[in-house]
N, C-alpha and C. Protein backbone atom coordinates (compact mmCIF):
# COMPACT_ATOMS: atom_id res chain seq x y z
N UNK A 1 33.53 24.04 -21.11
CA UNK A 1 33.18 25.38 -21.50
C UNK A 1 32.65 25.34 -22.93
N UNK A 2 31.35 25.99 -23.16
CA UNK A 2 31.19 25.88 -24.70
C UNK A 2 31.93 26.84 -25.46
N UNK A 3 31.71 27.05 -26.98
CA UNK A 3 32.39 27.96 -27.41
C UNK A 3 31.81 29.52 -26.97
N UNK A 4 30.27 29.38 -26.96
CA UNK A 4 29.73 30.92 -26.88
C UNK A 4 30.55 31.48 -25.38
N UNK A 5 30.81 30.79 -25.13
CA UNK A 5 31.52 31.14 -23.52
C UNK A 5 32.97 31.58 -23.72
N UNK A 6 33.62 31.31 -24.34
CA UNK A 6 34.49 31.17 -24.76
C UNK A 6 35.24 32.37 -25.42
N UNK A 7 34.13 33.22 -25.73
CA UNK A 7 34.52 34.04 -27.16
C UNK A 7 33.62 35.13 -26.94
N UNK A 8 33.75 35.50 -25.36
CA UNK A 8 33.21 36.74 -24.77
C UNK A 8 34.25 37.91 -24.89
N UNK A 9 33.98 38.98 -25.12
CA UNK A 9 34.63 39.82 -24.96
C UNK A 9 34.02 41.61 -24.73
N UNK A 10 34.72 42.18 -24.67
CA UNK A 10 34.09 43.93 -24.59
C UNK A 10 33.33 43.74 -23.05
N UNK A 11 32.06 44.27 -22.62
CA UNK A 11 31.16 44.47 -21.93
C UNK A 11 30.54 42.82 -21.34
N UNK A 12 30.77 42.02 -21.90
CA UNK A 12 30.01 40.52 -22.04
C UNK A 12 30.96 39.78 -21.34
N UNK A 13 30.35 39.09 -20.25
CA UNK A 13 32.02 37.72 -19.87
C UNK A 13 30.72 36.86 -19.53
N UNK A 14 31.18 35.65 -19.47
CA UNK A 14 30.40 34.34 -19.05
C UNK A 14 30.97 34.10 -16.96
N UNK A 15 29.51 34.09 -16.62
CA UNK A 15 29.47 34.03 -15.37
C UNK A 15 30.78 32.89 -14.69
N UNK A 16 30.80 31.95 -15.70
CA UNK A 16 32.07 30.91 -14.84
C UNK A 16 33.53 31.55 -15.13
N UNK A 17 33.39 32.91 -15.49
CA UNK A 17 34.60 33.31 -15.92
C UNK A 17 35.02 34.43 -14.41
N UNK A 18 33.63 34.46 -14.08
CA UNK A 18 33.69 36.23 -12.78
C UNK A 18 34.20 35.03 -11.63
N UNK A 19 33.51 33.60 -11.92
CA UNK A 19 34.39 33.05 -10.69
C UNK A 19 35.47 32.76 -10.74
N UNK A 20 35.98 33.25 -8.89
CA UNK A 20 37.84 33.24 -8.96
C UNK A 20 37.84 35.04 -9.24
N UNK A 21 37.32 35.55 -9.74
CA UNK A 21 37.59 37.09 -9.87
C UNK A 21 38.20 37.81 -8.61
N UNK A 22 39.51 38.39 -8.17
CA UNK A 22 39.63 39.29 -7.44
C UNK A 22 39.05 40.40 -7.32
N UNK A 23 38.81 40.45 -5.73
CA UNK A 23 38.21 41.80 -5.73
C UNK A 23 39.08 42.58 -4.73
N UNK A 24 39.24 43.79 -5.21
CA UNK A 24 39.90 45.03 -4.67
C UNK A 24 39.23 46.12 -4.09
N UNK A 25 40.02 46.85 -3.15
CA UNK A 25 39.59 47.98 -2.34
C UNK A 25 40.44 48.69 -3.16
N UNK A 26 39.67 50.54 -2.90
CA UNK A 26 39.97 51.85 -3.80
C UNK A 26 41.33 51.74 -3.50
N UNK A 27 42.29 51.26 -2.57
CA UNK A 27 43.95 51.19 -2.32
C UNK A 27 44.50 50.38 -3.38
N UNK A 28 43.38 49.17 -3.89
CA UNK A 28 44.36 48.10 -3.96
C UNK A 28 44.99 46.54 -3.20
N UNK A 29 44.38 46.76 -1.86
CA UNK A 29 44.29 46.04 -1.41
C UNK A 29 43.22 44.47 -2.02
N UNK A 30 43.44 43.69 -2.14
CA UNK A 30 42.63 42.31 -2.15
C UNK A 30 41.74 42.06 -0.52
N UNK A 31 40.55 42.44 -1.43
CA UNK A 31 39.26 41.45 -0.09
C UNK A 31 39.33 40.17 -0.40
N UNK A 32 39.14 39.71 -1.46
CA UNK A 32 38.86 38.13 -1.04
C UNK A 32 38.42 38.06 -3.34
N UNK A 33 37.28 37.01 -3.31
CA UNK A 33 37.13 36.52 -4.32
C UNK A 33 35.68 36.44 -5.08
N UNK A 34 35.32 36.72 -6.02
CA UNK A 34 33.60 36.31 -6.16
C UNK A 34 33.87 34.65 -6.63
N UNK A 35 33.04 34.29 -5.48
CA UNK A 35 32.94 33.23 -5.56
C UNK A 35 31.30 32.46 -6.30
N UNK A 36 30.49 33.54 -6.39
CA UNK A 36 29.78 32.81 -7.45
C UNK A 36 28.55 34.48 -7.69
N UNK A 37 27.44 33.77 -8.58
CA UNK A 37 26.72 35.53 -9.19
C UNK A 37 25.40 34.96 -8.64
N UNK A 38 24.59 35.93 -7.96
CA UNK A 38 23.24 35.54 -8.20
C UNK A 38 22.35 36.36 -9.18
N UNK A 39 21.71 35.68 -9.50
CA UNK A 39 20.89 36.68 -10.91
C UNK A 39 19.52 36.82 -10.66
N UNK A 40 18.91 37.30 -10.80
CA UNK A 40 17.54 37.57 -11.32
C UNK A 40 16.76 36.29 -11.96
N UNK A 41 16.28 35.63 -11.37
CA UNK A 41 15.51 35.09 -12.61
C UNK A 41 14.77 35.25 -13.77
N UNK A 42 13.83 36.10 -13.41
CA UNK A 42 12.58 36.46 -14.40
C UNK A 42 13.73 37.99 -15.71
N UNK A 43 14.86 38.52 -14.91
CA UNK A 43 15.06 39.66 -16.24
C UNK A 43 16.44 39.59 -16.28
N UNK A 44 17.19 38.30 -15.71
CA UNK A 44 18.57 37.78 -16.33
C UNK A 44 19.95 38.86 -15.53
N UNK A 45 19.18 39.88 -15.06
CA UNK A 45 20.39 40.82 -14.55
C UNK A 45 20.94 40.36 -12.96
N UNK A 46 22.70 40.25 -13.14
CA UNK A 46 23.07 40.41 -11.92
C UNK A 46 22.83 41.10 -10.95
N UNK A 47 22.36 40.03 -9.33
CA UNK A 47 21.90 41.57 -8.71
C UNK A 47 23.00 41.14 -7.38
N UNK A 48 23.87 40.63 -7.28
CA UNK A 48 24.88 39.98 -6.14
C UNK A 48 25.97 39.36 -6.51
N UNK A 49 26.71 39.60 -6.08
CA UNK A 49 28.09 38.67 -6.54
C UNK A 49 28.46 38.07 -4.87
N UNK A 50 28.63 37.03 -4.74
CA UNK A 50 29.13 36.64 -3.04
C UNK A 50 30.66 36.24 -3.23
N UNK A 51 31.10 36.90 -2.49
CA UNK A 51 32.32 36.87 -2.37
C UNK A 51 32.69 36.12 -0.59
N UNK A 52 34.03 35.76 -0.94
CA UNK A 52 35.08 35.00 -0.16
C UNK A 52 36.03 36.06 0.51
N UNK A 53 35.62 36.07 2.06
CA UNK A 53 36.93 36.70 2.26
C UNK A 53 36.94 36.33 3.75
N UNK A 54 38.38 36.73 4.05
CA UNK A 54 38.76 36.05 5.09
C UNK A 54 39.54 34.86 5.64
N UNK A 55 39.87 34.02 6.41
CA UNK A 55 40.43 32.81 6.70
C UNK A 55 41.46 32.53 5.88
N UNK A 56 41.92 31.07 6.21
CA UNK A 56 43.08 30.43 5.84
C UNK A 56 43.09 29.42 5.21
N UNK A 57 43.38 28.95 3.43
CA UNK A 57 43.21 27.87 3.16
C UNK A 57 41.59 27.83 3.03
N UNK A 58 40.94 28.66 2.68
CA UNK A 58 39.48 28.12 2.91
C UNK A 58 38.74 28.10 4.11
N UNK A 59 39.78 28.17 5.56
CA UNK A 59 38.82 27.65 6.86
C UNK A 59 38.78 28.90 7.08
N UNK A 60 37.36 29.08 7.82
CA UNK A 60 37.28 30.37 8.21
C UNK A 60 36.52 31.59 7.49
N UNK A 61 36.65 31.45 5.97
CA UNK A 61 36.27 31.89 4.95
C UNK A 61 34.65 32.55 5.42
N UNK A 62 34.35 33.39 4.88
CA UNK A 62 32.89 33.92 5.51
C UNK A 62 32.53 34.54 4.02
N UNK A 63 30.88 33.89 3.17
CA UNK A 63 30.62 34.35 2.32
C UNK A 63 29.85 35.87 2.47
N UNK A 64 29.80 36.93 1.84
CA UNK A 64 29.93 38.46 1.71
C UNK A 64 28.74 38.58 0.69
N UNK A 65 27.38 38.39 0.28
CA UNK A 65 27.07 39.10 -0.93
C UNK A 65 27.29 40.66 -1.00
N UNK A 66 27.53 40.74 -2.22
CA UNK A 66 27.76 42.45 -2.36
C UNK A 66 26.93 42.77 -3.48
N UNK A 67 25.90 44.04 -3.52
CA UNK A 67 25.02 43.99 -4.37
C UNK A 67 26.02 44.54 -5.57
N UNK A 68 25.55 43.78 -6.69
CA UNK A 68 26.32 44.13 -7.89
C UNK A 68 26.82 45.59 -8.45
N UNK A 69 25.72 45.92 -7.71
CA UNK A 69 25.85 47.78 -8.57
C UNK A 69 27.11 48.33 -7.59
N UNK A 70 27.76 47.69 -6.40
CA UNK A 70 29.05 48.27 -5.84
C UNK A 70 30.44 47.84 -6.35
N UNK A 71 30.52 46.81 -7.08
CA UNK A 71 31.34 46.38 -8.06
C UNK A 71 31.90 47.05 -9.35
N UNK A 72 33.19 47.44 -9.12
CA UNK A 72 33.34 48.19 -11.05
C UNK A 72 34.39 47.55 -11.43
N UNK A 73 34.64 46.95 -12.76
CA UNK A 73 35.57 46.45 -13.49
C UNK A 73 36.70 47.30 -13.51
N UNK A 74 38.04 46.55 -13.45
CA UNK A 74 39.02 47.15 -13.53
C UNK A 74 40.22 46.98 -14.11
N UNK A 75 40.28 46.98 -15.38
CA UNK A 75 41.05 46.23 -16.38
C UNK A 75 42.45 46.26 -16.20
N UNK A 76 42.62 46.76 -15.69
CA UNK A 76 43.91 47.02 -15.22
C UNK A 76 44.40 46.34 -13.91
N UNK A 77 43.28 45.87 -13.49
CA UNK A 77 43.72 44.66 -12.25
C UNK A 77 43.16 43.36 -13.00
N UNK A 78 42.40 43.36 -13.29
CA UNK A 78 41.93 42.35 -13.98
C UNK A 78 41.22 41.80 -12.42
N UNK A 79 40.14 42.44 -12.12
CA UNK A 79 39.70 42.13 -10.76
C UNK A 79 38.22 43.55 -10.63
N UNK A 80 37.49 43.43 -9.91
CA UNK A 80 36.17 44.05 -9.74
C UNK A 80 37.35 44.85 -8.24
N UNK A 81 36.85 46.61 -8.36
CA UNK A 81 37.34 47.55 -7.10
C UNK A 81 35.66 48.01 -6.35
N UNK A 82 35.64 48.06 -5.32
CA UNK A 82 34.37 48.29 -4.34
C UNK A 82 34.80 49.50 -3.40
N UNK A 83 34.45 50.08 -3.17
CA UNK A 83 35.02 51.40 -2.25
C UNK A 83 34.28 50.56 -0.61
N UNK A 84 34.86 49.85 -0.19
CA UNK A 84 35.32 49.20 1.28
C UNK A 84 36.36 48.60 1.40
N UNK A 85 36.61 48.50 2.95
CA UNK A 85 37.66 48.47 3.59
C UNK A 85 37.46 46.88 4.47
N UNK A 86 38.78 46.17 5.09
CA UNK A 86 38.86 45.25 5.44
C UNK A 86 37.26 45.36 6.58
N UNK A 87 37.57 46.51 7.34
CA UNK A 87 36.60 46.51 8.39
C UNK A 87 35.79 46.61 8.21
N UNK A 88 35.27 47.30 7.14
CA UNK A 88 33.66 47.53 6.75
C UNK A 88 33.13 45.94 6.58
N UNK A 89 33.81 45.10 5.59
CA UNK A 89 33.64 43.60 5.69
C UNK A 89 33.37 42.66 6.67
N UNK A 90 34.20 42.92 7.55
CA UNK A 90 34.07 42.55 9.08
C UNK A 90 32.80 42.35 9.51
N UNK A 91 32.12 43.68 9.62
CA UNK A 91 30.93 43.76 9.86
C UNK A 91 29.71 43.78 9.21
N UNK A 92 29.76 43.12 7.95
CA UNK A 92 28.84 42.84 6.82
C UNK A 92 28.08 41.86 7.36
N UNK A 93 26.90 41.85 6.52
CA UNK A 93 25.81 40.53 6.44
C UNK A 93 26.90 39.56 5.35
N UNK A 94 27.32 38.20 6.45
CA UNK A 94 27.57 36.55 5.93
C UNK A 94 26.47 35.96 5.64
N UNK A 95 26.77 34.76 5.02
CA UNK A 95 26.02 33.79 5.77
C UNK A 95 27.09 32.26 5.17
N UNK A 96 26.49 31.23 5.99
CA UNK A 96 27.45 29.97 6.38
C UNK A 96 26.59 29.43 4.40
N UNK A 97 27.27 29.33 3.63
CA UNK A 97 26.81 28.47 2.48
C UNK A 97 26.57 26.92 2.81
N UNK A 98 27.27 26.61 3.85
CA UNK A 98 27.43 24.77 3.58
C UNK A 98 25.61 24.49 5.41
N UNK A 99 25.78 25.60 5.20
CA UNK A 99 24.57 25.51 6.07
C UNK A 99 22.92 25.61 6.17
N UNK A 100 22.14 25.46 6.70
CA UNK A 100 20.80 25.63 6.30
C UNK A 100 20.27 27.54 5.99
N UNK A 101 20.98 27.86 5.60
CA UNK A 101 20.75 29.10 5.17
C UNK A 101 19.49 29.38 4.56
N UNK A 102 18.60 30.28 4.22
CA UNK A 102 17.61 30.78 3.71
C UNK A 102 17.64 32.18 2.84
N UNK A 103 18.31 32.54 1.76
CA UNK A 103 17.63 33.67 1.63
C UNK A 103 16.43 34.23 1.34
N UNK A 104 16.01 35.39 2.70
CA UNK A 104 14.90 36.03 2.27
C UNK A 104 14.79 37.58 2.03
N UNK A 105 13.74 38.21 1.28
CA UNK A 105 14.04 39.46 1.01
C UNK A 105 14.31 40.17 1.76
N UNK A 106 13.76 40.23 3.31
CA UNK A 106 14.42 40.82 4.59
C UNK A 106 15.78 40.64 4.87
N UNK A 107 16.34 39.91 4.26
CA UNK A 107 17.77 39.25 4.45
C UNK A 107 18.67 40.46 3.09
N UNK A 108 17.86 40.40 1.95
CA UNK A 108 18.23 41.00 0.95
C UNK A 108 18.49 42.42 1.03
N UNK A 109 17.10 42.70 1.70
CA UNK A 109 16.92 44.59 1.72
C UNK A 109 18.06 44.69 3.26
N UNK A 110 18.25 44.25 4.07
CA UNK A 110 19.99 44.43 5.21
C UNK A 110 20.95 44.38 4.36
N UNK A 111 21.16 43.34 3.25
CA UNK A 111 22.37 43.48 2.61
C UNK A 111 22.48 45.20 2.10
N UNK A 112 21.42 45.01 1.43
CA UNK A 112 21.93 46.42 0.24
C UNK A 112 21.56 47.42 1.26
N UNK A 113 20.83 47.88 2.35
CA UNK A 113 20.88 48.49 3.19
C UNK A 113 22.48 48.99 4.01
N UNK A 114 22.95 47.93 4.27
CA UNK A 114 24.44 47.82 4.75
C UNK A 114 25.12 48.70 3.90
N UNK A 115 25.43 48.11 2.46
CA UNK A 115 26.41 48.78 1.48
C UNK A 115 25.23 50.07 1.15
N UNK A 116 24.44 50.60 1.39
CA UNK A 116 24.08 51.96 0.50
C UNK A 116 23.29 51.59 -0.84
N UNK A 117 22.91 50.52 -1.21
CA UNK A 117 22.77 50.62 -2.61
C UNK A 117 21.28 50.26 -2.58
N UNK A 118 20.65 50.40 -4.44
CA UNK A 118 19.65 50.52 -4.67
C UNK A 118 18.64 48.78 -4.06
N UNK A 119 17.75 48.99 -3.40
CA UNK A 119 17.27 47.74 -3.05
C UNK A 119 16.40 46.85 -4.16
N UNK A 120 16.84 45.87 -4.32
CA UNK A 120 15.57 45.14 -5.98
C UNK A 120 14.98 44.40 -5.31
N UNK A 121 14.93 44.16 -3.45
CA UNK A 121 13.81 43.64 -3.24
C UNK A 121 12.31 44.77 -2.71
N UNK A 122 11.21 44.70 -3.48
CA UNK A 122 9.83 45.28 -3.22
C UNK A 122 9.65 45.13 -2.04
């Protein structure tokens, strides 16, 4: 970890810090985990966090992107809250990471289609 990473605070965290982040439903309940961020290339802003949820030990596990803007910090869990439910997850757009996966913007605009939110693919 360098130091600038290190010595985040307020509004600012370093992306290897959101991984491992719990994520919570408006109950409280635990979905699962962000397991890593996708960003923007060209203007640096988070536009996905993929999260882990599901299975046992890892097996089973089904990755979740969730477009960032459904995510809110919650200092008090020390964990990101999403207003969904186990089942709404259920029936989300996965996809297999350790597999020949593709994302494409048709793939992108179903995600944020699914959850309601603003689409950043044109």
């Amino acid at each position: 970890m360098t130091d600038a990473t290190k010595n985040t605070s307020g509004n600012l965290i370093a992306a290897e810090k959101v991984e491992g982040t719990n994520v919570y439903n408006l109950q409280g309940d635990k979905l699962g985990t962000v397991d890593d961020i996708m960003i923007d290339k060209v203007s640096g802003k988070a536009i996905y966090a993929v999260m882990s949820f599901g299975g046992f030990l890892g097996i089973g596990e089904k990755s979740h992107p969730l477009p960032w803007s459904t995510l809110k910090y919650d200092e008090s869990k020390g964990g990101y809250v999403v207003n969904l439910d186990k089942k709404m997850l259920e029936k989300a757009p996965t996809y297999d990471r350790t597999g020949d996966f593709v994302w494409t913007p048709d793939y992108g605009r179903s995600v944020d289609k699914y959850y309601g939110a603003p689409t950043y693919w044109m």
